[in-house]
C-alpha atoms as a PDB file:
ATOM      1  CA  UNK A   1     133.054  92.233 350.549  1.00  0.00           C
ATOM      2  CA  UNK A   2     133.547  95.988 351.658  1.00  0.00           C
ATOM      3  CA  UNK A   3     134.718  98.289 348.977  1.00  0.00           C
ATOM      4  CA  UNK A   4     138.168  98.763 350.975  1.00  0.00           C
ATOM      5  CA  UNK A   5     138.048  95.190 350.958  1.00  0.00           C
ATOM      6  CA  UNK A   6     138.284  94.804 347.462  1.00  0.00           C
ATOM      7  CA  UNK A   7     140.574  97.779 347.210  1.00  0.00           C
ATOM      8  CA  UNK A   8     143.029  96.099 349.361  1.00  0.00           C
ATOM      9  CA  UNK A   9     142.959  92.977 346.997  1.00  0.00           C
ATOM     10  CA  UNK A  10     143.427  94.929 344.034  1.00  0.00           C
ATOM     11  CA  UNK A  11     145.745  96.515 345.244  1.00  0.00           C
ATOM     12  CA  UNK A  12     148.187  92.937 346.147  1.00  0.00           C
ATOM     13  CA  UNK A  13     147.250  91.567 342.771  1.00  0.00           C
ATOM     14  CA  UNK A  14     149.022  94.797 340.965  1.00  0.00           C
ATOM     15  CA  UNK A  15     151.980  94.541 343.618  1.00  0.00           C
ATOM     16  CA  UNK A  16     151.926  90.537 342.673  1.00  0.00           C
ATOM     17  CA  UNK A  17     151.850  91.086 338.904  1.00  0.00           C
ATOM     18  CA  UNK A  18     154.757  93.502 339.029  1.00  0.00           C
ATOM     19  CA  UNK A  19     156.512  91.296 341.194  1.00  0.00           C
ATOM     20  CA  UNK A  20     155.947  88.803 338.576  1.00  0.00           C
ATOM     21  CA  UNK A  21     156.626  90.668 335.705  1.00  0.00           C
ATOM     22  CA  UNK A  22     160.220  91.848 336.696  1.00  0.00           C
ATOM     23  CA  UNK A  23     160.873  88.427 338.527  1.00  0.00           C
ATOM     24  CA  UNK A  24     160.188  86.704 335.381  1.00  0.00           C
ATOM     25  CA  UNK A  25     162.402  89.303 333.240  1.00  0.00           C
ATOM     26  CA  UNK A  26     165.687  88.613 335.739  1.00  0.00           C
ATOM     27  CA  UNK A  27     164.763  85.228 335.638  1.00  0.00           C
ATOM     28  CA  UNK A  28     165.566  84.923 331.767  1.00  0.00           C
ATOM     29  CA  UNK A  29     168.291  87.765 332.255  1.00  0.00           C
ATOM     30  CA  UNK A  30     169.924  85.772 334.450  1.00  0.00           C
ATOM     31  CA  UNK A  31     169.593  82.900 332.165  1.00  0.00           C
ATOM     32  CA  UNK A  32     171.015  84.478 329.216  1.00  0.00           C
ATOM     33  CA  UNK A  33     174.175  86.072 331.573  1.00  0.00           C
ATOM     34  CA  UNK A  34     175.175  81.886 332.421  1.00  0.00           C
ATOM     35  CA  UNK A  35     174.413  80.780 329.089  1.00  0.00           C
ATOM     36  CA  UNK A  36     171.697  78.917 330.252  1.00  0.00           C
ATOM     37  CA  UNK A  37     169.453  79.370 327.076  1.00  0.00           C
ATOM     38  CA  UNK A  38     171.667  78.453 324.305  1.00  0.00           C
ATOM     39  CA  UNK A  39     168.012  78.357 322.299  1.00  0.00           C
ATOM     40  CA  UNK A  40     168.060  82.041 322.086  1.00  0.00           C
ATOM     41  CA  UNK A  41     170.880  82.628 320.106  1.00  0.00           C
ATOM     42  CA  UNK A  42     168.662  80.519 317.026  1.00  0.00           C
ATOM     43  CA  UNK A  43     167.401  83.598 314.785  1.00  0.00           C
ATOM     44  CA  UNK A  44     163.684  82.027 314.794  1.00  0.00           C
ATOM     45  CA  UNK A  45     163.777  81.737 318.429  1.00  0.00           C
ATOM     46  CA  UNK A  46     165.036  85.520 319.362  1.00  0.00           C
ATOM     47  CA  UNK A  47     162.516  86.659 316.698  1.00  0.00           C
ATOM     48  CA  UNK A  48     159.484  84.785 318.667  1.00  0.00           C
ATOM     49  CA  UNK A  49     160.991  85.898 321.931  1.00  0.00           C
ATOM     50  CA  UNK A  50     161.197  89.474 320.494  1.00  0.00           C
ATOM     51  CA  UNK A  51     157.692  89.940 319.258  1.00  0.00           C
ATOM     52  CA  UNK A  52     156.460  87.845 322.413  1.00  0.00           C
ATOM     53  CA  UNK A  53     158.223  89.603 325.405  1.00  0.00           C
ATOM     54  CA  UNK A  54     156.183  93.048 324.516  1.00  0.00           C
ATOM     55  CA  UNK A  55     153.104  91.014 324.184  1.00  0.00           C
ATOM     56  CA  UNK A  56     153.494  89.544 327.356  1.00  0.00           C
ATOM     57  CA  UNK A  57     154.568  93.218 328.641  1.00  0.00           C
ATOM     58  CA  UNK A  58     151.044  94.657 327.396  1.00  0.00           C
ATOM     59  CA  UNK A  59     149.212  92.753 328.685  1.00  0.00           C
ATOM     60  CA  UNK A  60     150.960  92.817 332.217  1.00  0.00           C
ATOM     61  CA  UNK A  61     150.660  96.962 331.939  1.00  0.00           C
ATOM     62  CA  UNK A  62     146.703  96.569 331.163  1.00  0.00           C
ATOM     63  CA  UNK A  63     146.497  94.517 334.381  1.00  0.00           C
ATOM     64  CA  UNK A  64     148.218  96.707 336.304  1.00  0.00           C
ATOM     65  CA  UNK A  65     146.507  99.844 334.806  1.00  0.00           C
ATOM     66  CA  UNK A  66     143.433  98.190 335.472  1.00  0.00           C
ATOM     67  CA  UNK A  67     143.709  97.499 339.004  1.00  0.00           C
ATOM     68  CA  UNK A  68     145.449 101.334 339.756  1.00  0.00           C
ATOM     69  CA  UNK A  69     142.172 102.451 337.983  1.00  0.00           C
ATOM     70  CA  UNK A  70     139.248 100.153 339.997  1.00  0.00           C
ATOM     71  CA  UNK A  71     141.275 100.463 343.164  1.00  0.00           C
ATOM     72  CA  UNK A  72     141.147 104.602 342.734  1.00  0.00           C
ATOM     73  CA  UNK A  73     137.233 104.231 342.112  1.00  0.00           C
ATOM     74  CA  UNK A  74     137.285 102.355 345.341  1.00  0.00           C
ATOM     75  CA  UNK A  75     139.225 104.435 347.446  1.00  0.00           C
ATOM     76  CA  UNK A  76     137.841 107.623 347.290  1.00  0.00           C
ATOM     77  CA  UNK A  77     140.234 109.163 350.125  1.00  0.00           C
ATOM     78  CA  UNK A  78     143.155 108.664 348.294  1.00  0.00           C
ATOM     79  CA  UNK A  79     142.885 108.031 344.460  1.00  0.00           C
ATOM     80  CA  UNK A  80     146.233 109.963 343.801  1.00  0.00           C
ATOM     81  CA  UNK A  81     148.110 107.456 346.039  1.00  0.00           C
ATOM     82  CA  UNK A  82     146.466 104.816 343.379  1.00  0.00           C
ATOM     83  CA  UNK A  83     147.922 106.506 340.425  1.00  0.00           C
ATOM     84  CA  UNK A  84     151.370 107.307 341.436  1.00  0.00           C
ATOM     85  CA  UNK A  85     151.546 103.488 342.158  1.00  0.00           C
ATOM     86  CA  UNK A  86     150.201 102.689 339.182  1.00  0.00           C
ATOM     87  CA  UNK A  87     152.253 104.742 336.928  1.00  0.00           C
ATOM     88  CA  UNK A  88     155.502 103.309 339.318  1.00  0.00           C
ATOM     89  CA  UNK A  89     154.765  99.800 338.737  1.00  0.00           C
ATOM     90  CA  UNK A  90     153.639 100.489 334.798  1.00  0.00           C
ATOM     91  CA  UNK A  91     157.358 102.249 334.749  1.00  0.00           C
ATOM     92  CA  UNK A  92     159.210  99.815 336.442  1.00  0.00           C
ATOM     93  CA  UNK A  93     157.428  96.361 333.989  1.00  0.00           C
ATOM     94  CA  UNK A  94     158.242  98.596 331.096  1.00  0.00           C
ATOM     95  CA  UNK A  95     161.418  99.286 332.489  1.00  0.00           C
ATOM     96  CA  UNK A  96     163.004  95.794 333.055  1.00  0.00           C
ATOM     97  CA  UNK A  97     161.147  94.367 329.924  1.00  0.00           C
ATOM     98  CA  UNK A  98     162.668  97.090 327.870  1.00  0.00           C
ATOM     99  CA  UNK A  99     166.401  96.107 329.850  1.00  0.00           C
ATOM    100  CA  UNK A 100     165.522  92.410 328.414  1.00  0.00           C
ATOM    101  CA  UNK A 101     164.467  93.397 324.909  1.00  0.00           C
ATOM    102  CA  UNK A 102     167.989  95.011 324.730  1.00  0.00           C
ATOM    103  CA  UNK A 103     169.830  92.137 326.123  1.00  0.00           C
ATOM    104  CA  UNK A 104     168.586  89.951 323.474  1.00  0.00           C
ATOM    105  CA  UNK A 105     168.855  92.258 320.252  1.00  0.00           C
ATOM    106  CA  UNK A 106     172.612  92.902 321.652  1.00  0.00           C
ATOM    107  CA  UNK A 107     173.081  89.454 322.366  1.00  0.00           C
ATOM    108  CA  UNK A 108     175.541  87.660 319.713  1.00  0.00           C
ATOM    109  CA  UNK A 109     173.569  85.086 317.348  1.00  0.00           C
ATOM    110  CA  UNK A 110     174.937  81.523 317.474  1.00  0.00           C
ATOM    111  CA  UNK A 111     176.497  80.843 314.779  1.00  0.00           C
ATOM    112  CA  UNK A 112     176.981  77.475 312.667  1.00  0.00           C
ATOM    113  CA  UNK A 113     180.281  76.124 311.048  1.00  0.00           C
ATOM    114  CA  UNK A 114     179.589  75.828 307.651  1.00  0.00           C
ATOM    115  CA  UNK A 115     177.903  72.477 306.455  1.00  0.00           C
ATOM    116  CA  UNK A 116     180.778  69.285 305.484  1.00  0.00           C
ATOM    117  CA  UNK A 117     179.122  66.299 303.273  1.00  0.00           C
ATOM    118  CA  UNK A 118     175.757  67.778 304.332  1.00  0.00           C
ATOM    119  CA  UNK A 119     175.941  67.243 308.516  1.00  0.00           C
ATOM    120  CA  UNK A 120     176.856  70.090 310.452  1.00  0.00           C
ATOM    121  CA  UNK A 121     179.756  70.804 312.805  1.00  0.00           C
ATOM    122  CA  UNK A 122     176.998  71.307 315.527  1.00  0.00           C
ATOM    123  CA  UNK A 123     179.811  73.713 316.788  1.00  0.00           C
ATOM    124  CA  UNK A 124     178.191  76.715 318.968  1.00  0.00           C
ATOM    125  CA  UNK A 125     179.923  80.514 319.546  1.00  0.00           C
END
């Protein structure tokens, strides 16, 4: 495999992690805007999903950076193409992960009716 070759795939498997990354975001935003993940509103859930979703973010930005920085080795005629990608993409993951980070600290916690002869209400708001 050519070096332009393997520039070319690196750079569709940054443009396919990004794709993923924000897909996956407006996936669960969408969720959350129908009320489709009721599971969030449990404090140890949003907690796990808070510490998780920049985890997940971090790792998707290495990636990214990683490819933007082996594809600009590769393609020596235009390495500043590479990194204004690169940065783009990195911007637009943190971008949409930060936009889900806020929907979920903003988002009300469910809360419980209070306990009667130890079962509870089950009652969800």
């Amino acid at each position: 495999m050519s070096h332009c070759e393997l520039a070319g795939k690196l750079w569709a498997l940054a443009n396919y992690i990004t794709a993923f990354a924000i897909a996956q975001v407006l996936a669960v935003l969408l969720a959350l805007a129908n009320r489709q993940m009721p599971l969030l509103g449990a404090p140890r859930a949003r907690t796990i999903t808070l510490w998780v979703t920049p985890m997940f973010t971090i790792l998707y930005v290495a990636a990214i950076a990683c490819c933007g920085w082996v594809g600009a080795q590769l393609s020596q005629q235009h390495p500043k193409v590479w990194y204004v990608v690169m940065a783009g993409q990195i911007v637009a993951v943190l971008l949409f992960s930060g936009l889900l980070l806020l929907a979920l600290m903003l988002k009300p916690k469910r809360s419980h009716r209070p306990r009667v002869n130890g079962t509870s209400t089950g009652a969800v708001t």
